[in-house]
C-alpha atoms as a PDB file:
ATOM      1  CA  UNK A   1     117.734 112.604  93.509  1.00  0.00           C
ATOM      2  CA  UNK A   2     114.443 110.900  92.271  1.00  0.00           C
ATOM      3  CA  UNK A   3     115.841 107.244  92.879  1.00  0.00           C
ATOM      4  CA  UNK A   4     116.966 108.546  96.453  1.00  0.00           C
ATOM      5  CA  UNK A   5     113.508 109.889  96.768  1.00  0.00           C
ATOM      6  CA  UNK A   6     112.025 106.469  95.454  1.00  0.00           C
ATOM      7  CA  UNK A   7     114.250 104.396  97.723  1.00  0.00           C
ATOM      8  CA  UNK A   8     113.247 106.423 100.848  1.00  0.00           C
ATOM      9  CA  UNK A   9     109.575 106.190  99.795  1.00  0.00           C
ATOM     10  CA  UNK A  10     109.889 102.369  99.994  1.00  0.00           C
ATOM     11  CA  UNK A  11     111.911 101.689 103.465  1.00  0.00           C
ATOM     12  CA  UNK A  12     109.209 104.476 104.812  1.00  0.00           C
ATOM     13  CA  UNK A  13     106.492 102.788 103.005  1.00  0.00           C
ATOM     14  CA  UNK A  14     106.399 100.117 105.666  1.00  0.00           C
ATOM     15  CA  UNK A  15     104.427 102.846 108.151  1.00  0.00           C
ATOM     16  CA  UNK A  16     101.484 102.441 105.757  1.00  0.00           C
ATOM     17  CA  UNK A  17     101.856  99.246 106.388  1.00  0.00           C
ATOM     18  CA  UNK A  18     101.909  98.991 110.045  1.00  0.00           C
ATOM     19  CA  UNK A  19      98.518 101.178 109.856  1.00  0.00           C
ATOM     20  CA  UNK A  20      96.797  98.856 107.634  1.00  0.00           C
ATOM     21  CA  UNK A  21      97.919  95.946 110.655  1.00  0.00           C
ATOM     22  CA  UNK A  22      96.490  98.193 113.161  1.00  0.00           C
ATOM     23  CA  UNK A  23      93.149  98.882 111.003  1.00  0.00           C
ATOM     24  CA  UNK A  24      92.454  94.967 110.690  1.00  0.00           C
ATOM     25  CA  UNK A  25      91.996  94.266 114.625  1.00  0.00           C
ATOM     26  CA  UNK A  26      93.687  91.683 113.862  1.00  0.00           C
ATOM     27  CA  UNK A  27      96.843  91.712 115.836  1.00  0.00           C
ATOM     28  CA  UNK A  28      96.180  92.467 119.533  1.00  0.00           C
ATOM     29  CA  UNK A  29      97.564  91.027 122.669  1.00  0.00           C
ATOM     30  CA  UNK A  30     100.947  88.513 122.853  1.00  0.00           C
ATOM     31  CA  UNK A  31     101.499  89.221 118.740  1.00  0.00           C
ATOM     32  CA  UNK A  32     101.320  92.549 118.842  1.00  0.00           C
ATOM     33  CA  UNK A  33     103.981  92.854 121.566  1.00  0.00           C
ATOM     34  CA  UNK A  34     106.155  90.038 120.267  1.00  0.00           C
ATOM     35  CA  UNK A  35     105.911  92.313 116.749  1.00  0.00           C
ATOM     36  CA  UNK A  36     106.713  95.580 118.981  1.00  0.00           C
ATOM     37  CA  UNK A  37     109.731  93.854 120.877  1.00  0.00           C
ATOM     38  CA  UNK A  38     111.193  92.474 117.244  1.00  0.00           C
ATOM     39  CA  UNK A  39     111.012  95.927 116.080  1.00  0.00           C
ATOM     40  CA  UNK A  40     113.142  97.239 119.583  1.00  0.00           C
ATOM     41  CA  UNK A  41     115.615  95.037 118.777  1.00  0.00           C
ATOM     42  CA  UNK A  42     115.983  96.270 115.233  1.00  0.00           C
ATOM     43  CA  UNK A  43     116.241  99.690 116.229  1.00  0.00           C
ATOM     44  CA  UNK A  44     118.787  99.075 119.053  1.00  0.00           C
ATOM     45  CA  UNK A  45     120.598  97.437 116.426  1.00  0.00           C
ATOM     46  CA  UNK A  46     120.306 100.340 114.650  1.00  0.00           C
ATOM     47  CA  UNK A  47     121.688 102.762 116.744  1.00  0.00           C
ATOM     48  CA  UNK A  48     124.340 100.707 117.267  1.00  0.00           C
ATOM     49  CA  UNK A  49     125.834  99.592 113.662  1.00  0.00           C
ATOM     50  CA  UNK A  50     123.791 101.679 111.086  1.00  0.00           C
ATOM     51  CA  UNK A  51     124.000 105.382 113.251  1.00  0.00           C
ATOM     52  CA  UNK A  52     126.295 105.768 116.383  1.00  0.00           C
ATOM     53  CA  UNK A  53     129.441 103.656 114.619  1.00  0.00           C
ATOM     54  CA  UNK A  54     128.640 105.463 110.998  1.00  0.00           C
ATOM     55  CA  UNK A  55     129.184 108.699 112.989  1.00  0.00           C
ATOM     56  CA  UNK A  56     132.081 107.772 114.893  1.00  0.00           C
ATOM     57  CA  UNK A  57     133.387 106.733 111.740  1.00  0.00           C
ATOM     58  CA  UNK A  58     133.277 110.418 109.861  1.00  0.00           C
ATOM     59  CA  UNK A  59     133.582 112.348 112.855  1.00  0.00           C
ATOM     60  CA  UNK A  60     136.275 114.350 113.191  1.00  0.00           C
ATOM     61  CA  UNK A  61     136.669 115.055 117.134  1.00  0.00           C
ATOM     62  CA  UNK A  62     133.778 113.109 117.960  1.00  0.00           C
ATOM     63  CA  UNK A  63     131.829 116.073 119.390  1.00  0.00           C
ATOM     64  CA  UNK A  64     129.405 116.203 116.794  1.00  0.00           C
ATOM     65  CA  UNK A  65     128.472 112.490 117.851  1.00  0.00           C
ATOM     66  CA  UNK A  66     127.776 114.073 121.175  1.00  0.00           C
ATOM     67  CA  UNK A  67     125.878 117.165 120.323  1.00  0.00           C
ATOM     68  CA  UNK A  68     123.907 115.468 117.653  1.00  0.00           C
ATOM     69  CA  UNK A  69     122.761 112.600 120.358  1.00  0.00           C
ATOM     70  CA  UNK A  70     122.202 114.806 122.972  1.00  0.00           C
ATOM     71  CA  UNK A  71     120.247 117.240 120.558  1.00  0.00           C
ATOM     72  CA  UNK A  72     118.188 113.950 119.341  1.00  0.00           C
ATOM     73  CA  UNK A  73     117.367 113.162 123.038  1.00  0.00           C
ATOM     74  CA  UNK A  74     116.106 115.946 123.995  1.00  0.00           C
ATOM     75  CA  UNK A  75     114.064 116.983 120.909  1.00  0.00           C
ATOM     76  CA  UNK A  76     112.539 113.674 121.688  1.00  0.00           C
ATOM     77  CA  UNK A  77     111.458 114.551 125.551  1.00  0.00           C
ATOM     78  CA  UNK A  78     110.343 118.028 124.919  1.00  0.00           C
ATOM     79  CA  UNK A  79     108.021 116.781 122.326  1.00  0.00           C
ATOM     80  CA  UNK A  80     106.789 113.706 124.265  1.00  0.00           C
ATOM     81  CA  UNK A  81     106.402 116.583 127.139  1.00  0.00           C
ATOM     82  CA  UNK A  82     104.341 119.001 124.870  1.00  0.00           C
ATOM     83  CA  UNK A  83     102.154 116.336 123.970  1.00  0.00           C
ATOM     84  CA  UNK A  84     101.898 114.644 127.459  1.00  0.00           C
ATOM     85  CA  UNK A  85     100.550 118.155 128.321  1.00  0.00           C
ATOM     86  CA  UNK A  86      97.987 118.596 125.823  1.00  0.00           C
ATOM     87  CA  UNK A  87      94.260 118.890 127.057  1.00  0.00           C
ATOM     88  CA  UNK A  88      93.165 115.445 127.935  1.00  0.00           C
ATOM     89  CA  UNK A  89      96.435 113.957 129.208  1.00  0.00           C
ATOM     90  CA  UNK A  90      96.511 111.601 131.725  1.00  0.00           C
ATOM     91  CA  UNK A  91      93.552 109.626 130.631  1.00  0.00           C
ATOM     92  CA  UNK A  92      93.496 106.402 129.050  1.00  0.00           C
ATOM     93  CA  UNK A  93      95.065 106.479 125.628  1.00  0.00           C
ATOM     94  CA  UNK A  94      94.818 110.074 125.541  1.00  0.00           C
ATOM     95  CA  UNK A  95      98.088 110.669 124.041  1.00  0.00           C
ATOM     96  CA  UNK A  96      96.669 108.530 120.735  1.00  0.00           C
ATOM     97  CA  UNK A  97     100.068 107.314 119.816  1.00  0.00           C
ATOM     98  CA  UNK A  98     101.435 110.462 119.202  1.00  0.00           C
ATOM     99  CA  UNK A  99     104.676 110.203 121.098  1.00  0.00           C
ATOM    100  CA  UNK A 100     105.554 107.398 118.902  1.00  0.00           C
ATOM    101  CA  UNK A 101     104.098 109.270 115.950  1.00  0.00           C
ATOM    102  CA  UNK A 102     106.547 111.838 116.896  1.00  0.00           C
ATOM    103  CA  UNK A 103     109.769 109.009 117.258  1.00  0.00           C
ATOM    104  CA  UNK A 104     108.605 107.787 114.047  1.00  0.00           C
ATOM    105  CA  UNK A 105     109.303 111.427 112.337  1.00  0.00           C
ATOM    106  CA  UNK A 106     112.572 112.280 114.623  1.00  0.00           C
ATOM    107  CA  UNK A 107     114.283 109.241 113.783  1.00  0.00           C
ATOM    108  CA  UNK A 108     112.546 108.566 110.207  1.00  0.00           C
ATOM    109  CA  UNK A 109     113.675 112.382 108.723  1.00  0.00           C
ATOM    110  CA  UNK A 110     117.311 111.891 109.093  1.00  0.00           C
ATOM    111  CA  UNK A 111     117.315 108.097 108.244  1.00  0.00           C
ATOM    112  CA  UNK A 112     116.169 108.635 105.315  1.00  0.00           C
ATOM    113  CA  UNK A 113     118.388 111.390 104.699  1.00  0.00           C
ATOM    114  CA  UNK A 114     121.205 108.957 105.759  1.00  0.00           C
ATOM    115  CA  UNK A 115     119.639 106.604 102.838  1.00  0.00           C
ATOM    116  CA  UNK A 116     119.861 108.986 100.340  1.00  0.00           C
ATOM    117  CA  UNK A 117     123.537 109.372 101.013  1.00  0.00           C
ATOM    118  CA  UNK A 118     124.098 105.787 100.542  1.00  0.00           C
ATOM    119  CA  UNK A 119     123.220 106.158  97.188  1.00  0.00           C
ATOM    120  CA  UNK A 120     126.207 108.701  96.422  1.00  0.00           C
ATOM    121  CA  UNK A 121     128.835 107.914  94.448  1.00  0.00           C
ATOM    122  CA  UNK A 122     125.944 106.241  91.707  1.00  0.00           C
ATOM    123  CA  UNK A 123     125.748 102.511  93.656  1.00  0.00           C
ATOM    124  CA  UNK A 124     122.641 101.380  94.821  1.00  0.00           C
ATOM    125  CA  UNK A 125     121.268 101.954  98.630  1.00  0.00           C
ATOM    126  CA  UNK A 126     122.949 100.513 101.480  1.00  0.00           C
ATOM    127  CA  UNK A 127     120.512  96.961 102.180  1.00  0.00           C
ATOM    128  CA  UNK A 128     121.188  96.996 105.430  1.00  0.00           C
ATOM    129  CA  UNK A 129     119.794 100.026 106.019  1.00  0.00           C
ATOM    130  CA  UNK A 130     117.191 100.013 103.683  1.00  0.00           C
ATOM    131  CA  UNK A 131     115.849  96.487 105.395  1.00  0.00           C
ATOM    132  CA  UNK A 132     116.479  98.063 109.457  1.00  0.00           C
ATOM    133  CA  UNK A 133     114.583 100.870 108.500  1.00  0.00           C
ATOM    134  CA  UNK A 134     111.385  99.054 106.674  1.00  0.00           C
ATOM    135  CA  UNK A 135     111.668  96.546 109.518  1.00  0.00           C
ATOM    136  CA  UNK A 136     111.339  98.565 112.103  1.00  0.00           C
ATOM    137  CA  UNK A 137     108.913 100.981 110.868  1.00  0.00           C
ATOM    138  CA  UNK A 138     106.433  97.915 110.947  1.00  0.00           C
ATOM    139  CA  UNK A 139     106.323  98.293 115.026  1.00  0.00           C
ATOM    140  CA  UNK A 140     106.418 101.525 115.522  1.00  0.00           C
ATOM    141  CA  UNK A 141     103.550 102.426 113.541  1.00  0.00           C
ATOM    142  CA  UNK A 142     101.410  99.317 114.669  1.00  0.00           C
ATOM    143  CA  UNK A 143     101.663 100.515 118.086  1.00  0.00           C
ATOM    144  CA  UNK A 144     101.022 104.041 117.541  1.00  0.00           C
ATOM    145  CA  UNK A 145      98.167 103.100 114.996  1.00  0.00           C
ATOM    146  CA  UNK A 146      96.613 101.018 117.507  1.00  0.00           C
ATOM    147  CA  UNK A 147      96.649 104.253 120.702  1.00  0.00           C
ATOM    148  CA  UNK A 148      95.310 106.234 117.943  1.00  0.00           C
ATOM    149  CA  UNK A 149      92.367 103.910 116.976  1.00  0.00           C
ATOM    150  CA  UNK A 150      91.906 103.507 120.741  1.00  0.00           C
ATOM    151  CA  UNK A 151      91.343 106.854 121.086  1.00  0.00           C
ATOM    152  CA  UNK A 152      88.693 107.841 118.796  1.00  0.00           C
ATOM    153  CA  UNK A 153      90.786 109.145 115.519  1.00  0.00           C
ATOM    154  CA  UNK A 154      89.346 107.423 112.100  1.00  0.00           C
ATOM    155  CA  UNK A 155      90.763 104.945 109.997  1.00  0.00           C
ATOM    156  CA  UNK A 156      91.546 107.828 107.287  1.00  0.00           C
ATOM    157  CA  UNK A 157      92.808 109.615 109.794  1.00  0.00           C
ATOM    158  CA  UNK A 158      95.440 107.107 110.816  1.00  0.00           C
ATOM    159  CA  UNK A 159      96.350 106.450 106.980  1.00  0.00           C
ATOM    160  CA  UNK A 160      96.304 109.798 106.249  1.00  0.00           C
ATOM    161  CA  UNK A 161      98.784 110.888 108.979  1.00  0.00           C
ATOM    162  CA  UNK A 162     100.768 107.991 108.119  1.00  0.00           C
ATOM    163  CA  UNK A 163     100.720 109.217 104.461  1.00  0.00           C
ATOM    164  CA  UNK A 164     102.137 112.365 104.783  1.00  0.00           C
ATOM    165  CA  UNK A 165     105.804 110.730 107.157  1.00  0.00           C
ATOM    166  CA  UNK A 166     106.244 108.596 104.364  1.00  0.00           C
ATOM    167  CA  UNK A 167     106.045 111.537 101.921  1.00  0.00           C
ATOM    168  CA  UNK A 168     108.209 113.656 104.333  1.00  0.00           C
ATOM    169  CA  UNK A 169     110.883 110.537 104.146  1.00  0.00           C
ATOM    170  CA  UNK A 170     110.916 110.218 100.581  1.00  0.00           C
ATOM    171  CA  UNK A 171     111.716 114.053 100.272  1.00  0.00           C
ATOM    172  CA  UNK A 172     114.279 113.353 102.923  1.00  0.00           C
ATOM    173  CA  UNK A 173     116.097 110.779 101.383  1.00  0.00           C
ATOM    174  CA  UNK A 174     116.306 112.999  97.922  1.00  0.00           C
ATOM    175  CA  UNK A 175     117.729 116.044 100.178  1.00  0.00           C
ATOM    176  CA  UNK A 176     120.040 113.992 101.787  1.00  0.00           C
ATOM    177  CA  UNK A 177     121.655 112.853  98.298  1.00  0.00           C
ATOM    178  CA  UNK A 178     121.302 116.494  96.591  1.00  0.00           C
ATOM    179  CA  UNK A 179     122.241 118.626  99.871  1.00  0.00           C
ATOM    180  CA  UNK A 180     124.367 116.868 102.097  1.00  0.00           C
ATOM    181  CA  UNK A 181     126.398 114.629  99.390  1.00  0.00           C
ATOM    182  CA  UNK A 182     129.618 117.121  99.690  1.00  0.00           C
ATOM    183  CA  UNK A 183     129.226 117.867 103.636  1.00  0.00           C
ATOM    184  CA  UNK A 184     131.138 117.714 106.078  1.00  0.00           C
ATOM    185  CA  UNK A 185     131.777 114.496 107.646  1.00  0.00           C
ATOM    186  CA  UNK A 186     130.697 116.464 111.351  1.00  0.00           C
ATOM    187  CA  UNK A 187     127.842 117.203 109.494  1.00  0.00           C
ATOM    188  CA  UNK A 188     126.744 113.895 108.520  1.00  0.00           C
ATOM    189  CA  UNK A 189     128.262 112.468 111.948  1.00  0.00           C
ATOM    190  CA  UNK A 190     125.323 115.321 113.841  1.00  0.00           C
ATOM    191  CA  UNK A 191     122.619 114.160 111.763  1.00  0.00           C
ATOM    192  CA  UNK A 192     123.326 110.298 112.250  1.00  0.00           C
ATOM    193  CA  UNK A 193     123.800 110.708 116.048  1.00  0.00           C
ATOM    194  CA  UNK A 194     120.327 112.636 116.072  1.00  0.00           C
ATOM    195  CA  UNK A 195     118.413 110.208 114.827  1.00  0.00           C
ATOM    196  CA  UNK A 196     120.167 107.686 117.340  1.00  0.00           C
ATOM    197  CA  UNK A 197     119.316 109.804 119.795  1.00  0.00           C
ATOM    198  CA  UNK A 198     115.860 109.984 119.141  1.00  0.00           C
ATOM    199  CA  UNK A 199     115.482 106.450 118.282  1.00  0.00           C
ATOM    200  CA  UNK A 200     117.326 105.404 122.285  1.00  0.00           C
ATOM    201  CA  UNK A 201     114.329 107.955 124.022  1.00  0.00           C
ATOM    202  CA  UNK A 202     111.319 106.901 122.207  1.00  0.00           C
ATOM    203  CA  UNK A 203     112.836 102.837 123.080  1.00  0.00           C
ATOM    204  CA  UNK A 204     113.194 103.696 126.502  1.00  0.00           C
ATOM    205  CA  UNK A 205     109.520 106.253 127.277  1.00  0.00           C
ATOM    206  CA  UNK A 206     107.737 104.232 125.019  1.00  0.00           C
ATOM    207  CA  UNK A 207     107.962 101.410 122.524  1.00  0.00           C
ATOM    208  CA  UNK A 208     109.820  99.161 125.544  1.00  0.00           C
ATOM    209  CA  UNK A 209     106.955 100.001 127.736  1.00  0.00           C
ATOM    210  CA  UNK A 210     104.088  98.725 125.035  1.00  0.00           C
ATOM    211  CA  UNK A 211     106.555  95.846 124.521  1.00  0.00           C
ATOM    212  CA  UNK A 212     105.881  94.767 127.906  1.00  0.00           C
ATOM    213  CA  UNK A 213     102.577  96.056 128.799  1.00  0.00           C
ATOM    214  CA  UNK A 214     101.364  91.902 128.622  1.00  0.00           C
ATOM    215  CA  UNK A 215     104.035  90.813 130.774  1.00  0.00           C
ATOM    216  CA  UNK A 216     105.293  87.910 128.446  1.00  0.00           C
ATOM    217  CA  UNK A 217     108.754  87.117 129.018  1.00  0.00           C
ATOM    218  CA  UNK A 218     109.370  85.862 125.405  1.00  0.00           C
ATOM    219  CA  UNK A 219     109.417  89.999 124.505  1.00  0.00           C
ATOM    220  CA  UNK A 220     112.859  89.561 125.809  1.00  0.00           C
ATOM    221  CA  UNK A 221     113.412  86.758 122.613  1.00  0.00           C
ATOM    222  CA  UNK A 222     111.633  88.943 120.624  1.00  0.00           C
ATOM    223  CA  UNK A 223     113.810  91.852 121.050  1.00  0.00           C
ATOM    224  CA  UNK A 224     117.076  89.405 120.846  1.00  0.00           C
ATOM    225  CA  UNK A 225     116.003  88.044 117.855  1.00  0.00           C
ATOM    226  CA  UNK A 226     115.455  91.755 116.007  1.00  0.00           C
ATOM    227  CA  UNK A 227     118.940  93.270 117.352  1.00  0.00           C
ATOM    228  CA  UNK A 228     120.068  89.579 115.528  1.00  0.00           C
ATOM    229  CA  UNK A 229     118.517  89.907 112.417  1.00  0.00           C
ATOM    230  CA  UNK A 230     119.585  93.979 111.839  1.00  0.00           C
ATOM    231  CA  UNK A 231     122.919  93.371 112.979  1.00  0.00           C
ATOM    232  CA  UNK A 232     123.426  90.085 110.704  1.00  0.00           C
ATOM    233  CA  UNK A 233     121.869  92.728 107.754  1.00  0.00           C
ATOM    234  CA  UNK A 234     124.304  95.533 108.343  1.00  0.00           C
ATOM    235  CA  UNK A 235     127.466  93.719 109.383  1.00  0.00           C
ATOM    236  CA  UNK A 236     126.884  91.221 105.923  1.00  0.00           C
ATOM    237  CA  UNK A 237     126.336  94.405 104.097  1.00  0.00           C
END
């Protein structure tokens, strides 16, 4: 459990990361959204090899795939909702990055889990989805570090918050080797197919929209060029 903890503490480590970007004003305007398009791509890549064809693959009926995606989804839009609604909405970079925040924990929690299962059977984790899942952390938390900022929330603030998902992923990633190592295949298939769920919604309400908030048609390379990198990792793997 403590090297599935360890390993999940390093893909999540990345967030930290993507903070410290964020704190040194020093990525801002095409950069930033070539960075946040590279990181779409990685995560649509994900979806596709490293979650949606992992759970076809142990599902029995394939129902689980459907629930768990569904479930993902939606936990995804009633969050973004609650927060959309909080006192303050509406104005400009009111919602501080949170809805990302939030993608960043939905998806994050049960890829790391999936991590830790990787590590079953006393190999070492799976690189492809170690690498996906550092990579695209990078974006995610850049963009959401930068609302925040934006919004008046401190620098410790943003590192702190930061702190505590990559904690919460490193715990993950040990449950998911002690708990789930002798579940169900459905089981694994549902928590997969969450994530991917999760992962679609925040692409489509959110991290596509930053992508293209500049209106620079190389996002569209940018993006390729992720999905090409993540896939070449986890079909190699």
């Amino acid at each position: 459990m403590a090297a599935a903890g360890f390993w999940g503490f390093v893909a999540a480590s990345s967030l930290v990361l993507g903070a410290l970007i964020a704190l040194s004003g020093r990525l801002k305007g095409q950069p930033l959204v070539l960075l946040i398009g590279f990181g779409c791509g990685a995560l649509i890549s994900a979806v596709a090899y490293d979650l949606i064809e992992e759970a076809a693959a142990v599902s029995a009926t394939g129902l689980s795939v459907a629930l768990g995606f569904v479930i993902g989804a939606v936990t995804y839009y009633v969050g973004d909702e609650l927060i959309e609604r909080m006192p303050g909405a509406g104005e400009s970079s009111a919602d501080g990055g949170l809805p990302i925040l939030l993608g960043a924990v939905l998806d994050g929690i049960p890829e790391s889990i999936v991590l830790g299962l990787t590590l079953v059977g006393g190999g070492g984790p799976s690189s492809a989805i170690l690498v996906a899942i550092f990579i695209s952390n990078v974006p995610e938390s850049v963009a959401s570090s930068t609302r925040m900022l934006a919004s008046g929330r401190r620098p410790a603030w943003v590192i702190g918050v930061w702190a505590l998902v990559v904690v919460a992923s490193a715990l993950a990633a040990a449950v998911g080797y002690g708990l789930f190592a002798g579940a169900s295949g459905d089981v694994i298939s549902f928590i997969d197919a969450f994530a991917a769920g999760a992962i679609l919604t925040l692409l489509a309400d959110d991290l596509l929209p930053a992508a293209h908030a500049e209106r620079n048609r190389l996002v569209g390379l940018a993006t390729a060029a992720g999905f090409g990198v993540a896939a070449l990792l986890s079909l190699s793997a």
